[in-house]
N, C-alpha and C. Protein backbone atom coordinates (compact mmCIF):
# COMPACT_ATOMS: atom_id res chain seq x y z
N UNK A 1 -48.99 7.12 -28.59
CA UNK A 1 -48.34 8.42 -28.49
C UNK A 1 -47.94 8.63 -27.04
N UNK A 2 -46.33 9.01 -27.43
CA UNK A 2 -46.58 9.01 -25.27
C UNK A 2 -46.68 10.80 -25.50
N UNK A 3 -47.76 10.78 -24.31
CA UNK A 3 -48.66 11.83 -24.36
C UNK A 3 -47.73 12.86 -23.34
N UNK A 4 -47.13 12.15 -22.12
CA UNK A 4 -46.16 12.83 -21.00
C UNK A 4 -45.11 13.14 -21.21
N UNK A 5 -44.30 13.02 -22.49
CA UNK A 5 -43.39 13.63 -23.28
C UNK A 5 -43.81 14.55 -23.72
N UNK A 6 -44.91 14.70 -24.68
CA UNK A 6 -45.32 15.43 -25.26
C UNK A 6 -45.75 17.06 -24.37
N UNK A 7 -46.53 16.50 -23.01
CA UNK A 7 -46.70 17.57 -22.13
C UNK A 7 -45.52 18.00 -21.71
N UNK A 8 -44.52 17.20 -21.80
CA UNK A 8 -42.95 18.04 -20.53
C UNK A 8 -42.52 19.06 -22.08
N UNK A 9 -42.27 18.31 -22.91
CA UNK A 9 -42.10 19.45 -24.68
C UNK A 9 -42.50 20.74 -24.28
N UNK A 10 -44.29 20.46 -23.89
CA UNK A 10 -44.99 21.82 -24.17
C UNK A 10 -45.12 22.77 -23.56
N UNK A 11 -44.60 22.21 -21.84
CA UNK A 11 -44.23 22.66 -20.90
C UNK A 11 -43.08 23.62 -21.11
N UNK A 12 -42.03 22.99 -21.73
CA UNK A 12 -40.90 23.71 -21.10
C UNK A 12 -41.03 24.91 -22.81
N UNK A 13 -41.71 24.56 -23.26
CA UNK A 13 -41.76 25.50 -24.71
C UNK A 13 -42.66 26.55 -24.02
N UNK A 14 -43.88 26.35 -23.34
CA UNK A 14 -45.02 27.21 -23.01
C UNK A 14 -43.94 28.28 -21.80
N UNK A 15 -43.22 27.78 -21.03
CA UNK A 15 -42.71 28.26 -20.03
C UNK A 15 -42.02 29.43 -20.82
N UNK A 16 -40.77 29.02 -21.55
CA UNK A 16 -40.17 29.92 -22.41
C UNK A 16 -40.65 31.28 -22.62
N UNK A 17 -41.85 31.01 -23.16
CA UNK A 17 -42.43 31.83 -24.14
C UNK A 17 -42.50 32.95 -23.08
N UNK A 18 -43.89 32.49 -21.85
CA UNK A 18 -44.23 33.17 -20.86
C UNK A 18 -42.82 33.80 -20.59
N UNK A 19 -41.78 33.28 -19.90
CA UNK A 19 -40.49 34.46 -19.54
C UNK A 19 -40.44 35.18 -20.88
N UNK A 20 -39.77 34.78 -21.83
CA UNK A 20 -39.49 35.84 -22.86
C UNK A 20 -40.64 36.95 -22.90
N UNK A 21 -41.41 36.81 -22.74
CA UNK A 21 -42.90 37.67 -23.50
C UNK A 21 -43.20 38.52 -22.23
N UNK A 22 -43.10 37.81 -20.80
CA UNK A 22 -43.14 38.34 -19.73
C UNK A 22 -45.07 38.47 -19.87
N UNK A 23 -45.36 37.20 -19.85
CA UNK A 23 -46.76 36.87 -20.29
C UNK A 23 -47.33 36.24 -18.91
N UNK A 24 -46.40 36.11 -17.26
CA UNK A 24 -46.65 35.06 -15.99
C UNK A 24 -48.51 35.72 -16.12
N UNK A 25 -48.71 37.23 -15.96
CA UNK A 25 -49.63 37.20 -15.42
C UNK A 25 -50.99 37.57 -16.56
N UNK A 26 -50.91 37.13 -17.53
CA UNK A 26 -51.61 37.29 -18.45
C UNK A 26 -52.73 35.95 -18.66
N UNK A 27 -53.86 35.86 -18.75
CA UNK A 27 -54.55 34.70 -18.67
C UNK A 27 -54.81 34.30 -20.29
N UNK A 28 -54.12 33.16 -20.41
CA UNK A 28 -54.05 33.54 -22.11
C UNK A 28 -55.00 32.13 -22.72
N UNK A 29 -55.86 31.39 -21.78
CA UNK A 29 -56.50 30.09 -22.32
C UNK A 29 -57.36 31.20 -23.63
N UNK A 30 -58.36 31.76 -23.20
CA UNK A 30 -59.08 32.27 -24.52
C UNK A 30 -58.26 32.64 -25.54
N UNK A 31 -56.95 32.71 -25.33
CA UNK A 31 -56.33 33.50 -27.03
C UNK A 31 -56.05 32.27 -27.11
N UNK A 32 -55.30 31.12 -26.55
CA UNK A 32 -55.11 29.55 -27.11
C UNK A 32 -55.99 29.09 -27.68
N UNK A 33 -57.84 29.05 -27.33
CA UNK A 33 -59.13 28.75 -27.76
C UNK A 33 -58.85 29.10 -28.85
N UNK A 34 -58.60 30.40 -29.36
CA UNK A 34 -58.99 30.76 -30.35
C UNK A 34 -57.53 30.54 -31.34
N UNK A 35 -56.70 30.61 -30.76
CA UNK A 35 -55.22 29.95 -31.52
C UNK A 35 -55.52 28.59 -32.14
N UNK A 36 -56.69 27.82 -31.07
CA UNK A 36 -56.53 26.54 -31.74
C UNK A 36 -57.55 26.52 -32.93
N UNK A 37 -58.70 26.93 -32.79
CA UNK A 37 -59.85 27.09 -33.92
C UNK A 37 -59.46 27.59 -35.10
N UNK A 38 -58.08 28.77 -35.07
CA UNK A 38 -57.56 29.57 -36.19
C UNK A 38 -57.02 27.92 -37.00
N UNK A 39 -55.84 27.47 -35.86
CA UNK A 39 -55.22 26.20 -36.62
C UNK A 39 -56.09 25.23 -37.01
N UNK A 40 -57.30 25.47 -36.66
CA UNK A 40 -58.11 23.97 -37.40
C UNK A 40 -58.51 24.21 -38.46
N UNK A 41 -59.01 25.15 -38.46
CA UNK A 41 -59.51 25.73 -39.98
C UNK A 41 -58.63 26.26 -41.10
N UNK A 42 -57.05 26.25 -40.16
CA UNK A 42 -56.09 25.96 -41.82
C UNK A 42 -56.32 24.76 -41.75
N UNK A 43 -56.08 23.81 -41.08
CA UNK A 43 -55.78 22.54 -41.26
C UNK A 43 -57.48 22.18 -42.38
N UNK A 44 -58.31 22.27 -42.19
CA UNK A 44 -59.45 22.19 -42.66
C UNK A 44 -59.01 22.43 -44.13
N UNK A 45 -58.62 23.68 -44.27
CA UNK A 45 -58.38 24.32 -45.17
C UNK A 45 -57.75 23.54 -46.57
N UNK A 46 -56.43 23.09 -45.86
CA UNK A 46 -55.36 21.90 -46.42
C UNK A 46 -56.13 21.09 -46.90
N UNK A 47 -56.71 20.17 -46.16
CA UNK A 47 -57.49 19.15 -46.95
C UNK A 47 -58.38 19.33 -47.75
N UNK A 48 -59.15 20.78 -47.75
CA UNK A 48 -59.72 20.75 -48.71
C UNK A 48 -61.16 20.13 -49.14
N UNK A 49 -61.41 19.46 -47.26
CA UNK A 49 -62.50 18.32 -47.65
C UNK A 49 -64.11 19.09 -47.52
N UNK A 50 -64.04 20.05 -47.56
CA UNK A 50 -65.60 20.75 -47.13
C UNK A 50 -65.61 21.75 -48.84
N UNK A 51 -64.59 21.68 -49.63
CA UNK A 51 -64.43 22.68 -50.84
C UNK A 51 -65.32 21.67 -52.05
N UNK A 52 -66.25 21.36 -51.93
CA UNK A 52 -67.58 21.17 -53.07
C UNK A 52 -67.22 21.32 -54.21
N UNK A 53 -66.96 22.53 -54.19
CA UNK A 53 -66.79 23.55 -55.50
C UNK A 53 -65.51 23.33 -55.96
N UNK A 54 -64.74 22.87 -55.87
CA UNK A 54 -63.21 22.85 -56.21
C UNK A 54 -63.05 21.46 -56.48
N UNK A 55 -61.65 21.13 -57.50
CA UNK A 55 -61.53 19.95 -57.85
C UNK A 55 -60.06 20.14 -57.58
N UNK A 56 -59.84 20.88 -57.30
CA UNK A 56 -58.08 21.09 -56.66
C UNK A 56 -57.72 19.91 -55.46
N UNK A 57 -56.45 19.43 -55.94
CA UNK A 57 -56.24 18.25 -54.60
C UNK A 57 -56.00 19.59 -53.61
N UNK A 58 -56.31 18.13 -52.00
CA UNK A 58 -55.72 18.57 -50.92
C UNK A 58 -54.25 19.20 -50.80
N UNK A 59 -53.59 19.68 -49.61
CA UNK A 59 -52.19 19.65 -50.39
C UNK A 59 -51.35 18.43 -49.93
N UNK A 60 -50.50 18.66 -50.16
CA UNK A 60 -49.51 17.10 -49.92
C UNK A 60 -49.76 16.92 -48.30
N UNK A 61 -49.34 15.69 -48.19
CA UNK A 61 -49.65 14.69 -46.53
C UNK A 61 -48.48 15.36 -45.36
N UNK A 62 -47.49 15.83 -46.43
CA UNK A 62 -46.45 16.50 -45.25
C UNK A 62 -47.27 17.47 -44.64
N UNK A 63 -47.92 18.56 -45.40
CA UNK A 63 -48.16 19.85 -45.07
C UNK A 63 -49.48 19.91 -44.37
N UNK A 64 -50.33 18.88 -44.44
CA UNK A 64 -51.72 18.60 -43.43
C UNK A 64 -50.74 18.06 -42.38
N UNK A 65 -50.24 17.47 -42.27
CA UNK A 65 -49.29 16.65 -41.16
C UNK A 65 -48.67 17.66 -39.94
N UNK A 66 -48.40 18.81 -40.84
CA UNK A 66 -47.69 19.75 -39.87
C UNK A 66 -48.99 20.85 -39.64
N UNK A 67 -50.28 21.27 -40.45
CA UNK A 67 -51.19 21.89 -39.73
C UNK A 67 -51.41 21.09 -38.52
N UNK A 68 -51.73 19.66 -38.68
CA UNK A 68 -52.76 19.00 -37.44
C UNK A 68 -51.77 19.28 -36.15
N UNK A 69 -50.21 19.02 -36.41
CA UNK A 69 -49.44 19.09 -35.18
C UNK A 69 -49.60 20.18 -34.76
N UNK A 70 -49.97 21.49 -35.46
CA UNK A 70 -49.92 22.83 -34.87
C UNK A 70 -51.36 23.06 -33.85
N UNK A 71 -51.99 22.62 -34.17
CA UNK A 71 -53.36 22.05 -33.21
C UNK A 71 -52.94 21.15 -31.94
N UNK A 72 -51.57 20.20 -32.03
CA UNK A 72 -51.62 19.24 -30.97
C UNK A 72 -50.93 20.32 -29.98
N UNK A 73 -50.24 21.07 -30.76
CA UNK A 73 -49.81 21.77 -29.30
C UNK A 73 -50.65 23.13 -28.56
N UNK A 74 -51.38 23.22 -29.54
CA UNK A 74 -52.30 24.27 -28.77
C UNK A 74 -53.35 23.22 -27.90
N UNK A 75 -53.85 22.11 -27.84
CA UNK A 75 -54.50 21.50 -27.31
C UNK A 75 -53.83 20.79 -26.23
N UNK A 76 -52.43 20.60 -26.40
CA UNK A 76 -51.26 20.39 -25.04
C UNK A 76 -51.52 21.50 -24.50
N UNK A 77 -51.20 22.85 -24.51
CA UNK A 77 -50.75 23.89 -24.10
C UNK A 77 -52.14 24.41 -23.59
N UNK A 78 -53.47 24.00 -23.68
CA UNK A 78 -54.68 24.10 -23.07
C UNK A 78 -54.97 23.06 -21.88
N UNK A 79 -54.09 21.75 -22.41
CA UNK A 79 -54.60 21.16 -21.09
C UNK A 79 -53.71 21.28 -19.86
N UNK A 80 -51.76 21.82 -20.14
CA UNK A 80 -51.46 22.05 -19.42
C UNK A 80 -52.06 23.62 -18.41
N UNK A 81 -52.80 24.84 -19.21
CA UNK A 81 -53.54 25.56 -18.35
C UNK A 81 -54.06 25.05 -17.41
N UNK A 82 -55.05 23.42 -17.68
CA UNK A 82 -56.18 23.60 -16.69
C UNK A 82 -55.37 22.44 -15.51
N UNK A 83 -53.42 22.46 -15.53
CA UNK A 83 -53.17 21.68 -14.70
C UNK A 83 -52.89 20.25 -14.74
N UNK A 84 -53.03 19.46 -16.41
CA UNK A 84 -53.26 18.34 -16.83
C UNK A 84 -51.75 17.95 -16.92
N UNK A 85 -51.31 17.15 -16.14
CA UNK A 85 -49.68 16.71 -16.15
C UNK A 85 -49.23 15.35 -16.64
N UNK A 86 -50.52 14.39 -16.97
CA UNK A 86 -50.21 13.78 -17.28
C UNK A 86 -51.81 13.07 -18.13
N UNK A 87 -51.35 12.24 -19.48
CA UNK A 87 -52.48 12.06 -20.40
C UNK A 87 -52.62 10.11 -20.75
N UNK A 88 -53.56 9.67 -20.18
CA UNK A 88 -53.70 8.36 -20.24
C UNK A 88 -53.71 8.01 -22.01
N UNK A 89 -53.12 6.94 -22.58
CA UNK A 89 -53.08 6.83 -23.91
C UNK A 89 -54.32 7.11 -24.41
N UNK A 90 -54.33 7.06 -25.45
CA UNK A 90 -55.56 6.97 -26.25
C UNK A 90 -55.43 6.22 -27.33
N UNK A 91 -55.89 4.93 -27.56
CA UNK A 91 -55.86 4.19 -28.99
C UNK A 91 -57.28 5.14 -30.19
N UNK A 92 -56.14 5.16 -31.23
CA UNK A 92 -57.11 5.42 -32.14
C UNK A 92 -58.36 4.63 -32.66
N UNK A 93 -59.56 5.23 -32.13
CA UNK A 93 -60.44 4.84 -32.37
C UNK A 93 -61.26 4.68 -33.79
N UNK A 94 -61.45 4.14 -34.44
CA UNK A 94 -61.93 4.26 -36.04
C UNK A 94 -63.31 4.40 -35.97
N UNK A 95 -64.13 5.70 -35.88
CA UNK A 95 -65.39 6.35 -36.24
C UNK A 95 -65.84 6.47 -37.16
N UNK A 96 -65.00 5.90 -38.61
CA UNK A 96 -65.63 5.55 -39.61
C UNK A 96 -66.33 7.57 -40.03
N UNK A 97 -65.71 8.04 -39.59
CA UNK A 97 -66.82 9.35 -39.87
C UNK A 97 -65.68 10.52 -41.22
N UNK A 98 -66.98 11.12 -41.85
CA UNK A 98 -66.32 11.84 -42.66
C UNK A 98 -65.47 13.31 -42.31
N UNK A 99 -64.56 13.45 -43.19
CA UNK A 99 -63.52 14.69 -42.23
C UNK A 99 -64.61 16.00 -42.12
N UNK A 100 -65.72 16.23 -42.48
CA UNK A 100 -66.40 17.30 -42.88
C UNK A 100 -66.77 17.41 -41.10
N UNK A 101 -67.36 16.09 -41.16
CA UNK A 101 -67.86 15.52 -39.44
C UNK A 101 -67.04 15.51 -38.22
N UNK A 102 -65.96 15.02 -38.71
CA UNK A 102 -64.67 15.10 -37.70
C UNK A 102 -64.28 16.70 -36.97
N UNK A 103 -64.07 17.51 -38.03
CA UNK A 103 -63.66 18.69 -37.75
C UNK A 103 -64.75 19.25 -37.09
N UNK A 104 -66.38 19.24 -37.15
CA UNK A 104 -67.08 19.72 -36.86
C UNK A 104 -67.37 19.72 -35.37
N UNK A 105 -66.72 17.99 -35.16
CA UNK A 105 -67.18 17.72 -34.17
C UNK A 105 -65.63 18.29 -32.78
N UNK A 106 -64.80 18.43 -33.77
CA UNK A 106 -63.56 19.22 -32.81
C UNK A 106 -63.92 20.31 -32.74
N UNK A 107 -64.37 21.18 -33.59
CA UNK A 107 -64.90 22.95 -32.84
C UNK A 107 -66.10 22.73 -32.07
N UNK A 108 -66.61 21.84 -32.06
CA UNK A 108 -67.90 21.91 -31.17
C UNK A 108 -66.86 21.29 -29.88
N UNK A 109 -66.04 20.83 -29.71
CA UNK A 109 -65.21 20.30 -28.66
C UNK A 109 -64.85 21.17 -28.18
N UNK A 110 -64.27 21.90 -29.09
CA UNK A 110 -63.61 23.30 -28.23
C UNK A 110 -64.65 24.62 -28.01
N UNK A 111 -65.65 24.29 -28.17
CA UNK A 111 -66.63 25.32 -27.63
C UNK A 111 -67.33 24.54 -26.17
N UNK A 112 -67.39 23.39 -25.72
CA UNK A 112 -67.34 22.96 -24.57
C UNK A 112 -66.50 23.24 -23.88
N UNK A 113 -65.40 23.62 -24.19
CA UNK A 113 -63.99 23.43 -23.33
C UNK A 113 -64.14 24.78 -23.21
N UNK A 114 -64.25 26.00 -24.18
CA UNK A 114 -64.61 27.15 -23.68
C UNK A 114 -65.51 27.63 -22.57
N UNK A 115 -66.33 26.73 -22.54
CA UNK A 115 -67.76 26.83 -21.69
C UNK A 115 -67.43 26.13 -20.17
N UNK A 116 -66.90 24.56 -20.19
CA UNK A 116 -66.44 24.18 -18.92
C UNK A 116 -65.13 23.88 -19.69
N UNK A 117 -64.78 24.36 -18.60
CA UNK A 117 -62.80 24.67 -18.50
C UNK A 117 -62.12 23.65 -17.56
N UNK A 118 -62.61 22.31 -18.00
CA UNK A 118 -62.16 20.79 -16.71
C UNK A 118 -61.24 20.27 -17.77
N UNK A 119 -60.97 19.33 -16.92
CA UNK A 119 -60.59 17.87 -17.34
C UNK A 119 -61.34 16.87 -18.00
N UNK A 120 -62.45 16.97 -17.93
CA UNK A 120 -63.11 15.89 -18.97
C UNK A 120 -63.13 16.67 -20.33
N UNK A 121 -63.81 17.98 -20.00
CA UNK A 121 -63.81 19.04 -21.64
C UNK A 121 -62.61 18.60 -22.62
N UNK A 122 -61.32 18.54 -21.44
CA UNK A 122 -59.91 18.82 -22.29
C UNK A 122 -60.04 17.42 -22.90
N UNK A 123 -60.28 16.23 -22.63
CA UNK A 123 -59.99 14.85 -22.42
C UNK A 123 -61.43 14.23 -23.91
N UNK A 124 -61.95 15.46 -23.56
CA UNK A 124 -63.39 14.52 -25.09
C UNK A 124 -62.96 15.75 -26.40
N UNK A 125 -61.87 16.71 -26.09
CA UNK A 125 -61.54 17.39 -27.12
C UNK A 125 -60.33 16.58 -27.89
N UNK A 126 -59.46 16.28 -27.23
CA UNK A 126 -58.80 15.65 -27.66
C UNK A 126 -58.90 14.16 -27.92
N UNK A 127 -59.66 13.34 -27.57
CA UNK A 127 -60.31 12.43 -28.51
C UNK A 127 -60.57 12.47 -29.81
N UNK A 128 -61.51 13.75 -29.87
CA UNK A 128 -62.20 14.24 -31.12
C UNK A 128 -61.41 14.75 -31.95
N UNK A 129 -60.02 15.34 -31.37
CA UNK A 129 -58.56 15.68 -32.36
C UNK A 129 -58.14 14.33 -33.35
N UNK A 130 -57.92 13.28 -32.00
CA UNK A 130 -57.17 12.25 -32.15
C UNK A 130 -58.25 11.39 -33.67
N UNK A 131 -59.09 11.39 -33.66
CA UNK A 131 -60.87 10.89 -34.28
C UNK A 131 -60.22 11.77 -35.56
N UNK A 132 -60.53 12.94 -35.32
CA UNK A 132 -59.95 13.54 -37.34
C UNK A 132 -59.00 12.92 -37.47
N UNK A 133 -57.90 12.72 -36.74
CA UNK A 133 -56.03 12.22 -37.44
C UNK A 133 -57.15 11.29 -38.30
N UNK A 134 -57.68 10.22 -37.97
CA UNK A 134 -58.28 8.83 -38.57
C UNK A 134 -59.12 9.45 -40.05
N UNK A 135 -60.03 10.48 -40.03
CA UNK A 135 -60.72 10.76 -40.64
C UNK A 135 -59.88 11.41 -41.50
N UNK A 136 -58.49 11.99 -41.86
CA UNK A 136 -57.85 12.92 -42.51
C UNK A 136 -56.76 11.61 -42.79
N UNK A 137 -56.73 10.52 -42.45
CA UNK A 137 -55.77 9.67 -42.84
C UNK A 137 -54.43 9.96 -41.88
N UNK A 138 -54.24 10.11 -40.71
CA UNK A 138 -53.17 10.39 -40.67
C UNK A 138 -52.95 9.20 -39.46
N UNK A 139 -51.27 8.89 -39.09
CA UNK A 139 -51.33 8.17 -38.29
C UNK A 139 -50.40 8.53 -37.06
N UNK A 140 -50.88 7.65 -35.93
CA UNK A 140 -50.07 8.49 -34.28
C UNK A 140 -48.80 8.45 -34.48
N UNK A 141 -48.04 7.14 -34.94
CA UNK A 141 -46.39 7.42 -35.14
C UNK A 141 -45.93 8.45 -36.07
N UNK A 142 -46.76 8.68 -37.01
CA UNK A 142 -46.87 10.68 -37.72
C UNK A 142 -46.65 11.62 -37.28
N UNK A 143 -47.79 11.61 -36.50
CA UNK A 143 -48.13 12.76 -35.61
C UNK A 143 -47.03 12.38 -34.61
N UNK A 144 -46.74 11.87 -33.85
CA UNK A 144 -45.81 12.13 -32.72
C UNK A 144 -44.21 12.88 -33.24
N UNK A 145 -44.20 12.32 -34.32
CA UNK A 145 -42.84 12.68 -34.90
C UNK A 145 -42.82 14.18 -35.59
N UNK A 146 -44.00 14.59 -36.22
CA UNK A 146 -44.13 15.53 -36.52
C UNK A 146 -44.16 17.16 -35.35
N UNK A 147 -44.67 16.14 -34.27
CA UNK A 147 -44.81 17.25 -32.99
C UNK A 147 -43.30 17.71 -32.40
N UNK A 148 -42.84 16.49 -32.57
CA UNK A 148 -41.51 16.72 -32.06
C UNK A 148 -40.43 17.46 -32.95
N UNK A 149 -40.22 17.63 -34.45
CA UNK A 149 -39.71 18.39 -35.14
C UNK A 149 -40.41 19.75 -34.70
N UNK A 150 -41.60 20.18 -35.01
CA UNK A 150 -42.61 21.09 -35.18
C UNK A 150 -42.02 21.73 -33.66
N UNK A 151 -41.63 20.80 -32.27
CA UNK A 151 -41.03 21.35 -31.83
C UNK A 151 -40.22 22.16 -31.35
N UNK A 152 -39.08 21.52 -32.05
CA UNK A 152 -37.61 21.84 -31.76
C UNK A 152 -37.84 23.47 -33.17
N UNK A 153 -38.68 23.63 -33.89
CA UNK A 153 -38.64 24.75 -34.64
C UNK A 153 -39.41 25.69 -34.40
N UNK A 154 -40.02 25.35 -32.89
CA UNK A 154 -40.64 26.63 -32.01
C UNK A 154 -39.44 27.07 -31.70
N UNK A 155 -39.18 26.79 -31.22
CA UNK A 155 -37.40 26.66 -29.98
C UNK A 155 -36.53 27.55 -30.81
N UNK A 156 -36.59 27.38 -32.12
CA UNK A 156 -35.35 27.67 -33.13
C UNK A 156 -35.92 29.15 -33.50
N UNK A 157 -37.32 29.34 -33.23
CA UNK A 157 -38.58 30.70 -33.58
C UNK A 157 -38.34 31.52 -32.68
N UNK A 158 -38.24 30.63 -31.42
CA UNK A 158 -38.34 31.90 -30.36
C UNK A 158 -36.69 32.37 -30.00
N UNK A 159 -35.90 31.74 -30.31
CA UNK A 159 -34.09 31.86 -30.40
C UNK A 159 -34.19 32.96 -31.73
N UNK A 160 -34.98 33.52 -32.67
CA UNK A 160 -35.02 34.47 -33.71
C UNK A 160 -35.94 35.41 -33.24
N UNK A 161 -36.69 35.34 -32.43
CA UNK A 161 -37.31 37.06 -31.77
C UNK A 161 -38.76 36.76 -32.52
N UNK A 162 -39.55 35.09 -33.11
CA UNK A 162 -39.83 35.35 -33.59
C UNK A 162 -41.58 35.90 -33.13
C-alpha cells in the first residue's frame, strides 16, 4: 500500500474540511478517536463476526470493504495530527487470529493512542488495523483502491455542504 499517497489524499481532504468548517483552531484528535471506534464497530457490525445469536450472513465484501476504508482514513487523519508525513510499508502479516480478536485488539490500540499520543501508538494501531484486513479476509490492493474511491466521494460530500 503506498501509504504517502494515501497521507498527501488525507492531507489535502483533512485540510479542506478544516477551511470549510473553519475548524484551524479546534483540537479535534479526541472526536477522530472516537470517529474511529464509531467506524469500527460498524465495520464489526458488517461482519457480523461477534453475532452468536444470529445466523444472518455478513453483508457482502463490497460493503465491509468500504466500512474498513472508513477507519483507514480516520487512522490517516490521526496520524497526520501527531505530524506523521510519511508511513514505512507494512507487509501483511498473517496472525492467524480470529476477527472477534482482531477488532479487540484495534480498540485496545486505539485506547493506547488515546493515552500516549506518539508515533509508535499511531504505528502498533495501525498494524493491528492492517492484522483485521487479514482476519476479515480482506486484501491491501482492496483496500488501497477502495480508499481512493471512498476518497474522491469525500471531495464530492464536501462540494454538497455535506
Amino acid at each position: 500500500m503506498n501509504f504517502e499517497r494515501l497521507l498527501e489524499l488525507q492531507k489535502t481532504l483533512d485540510d479542506r474540511i478544516l477551511d470549510e468548517h473553519h475548524l484551524h483552531t479546534s483540537d479535534l484528535f479526541s472526536r477522530k478517536l472516537l470517529a474511529l471506534q464509531v467506524e469500527v464497530g460498524e465495520l464489526a457490525n458488517e461482519t457480523r463476526c461477534f453475532k452468536f445469536w444470529s445466523t444472518k450472513s455478513p453483508a457482502p465484501k463490497e460493503i465491509i470493504l468500504e466500512e474498513y476504508v472508513d477507519g483507514i482514513h480516520f487512522i490517516l487523519s490521526l496520524g497526520l495530527e501527531l505530524g506523521i508525513s510519511e508511513v514505512s510499508s507494512y507487509e501483511q502479516k498473517d496472525v492467524s487470529q480470529s476477527p472477534v480478536i482482531a477488532f479487540q485488539e484495534v480498540y485496545h490500540a486505539i485506547d493506547i493512542l488515546r493515552e500516549n499520543q506518539n508515533v509508535e501508538s499511531f504505528h502498533v494501531l495501525l498494524e493491528k488495523y492492517l492484522q483485521l484486513a487479514i482476519a476479515i479476509d480482506l486484501n491491501i490492493d482492496a483496500i488501497e483502491r477502495a480508499y481512493l474511491k471512498k476518497n474522491e466521494i469525500n471531495h464530492q460530500r464536501q462540494n454538497q455542504g455535506y
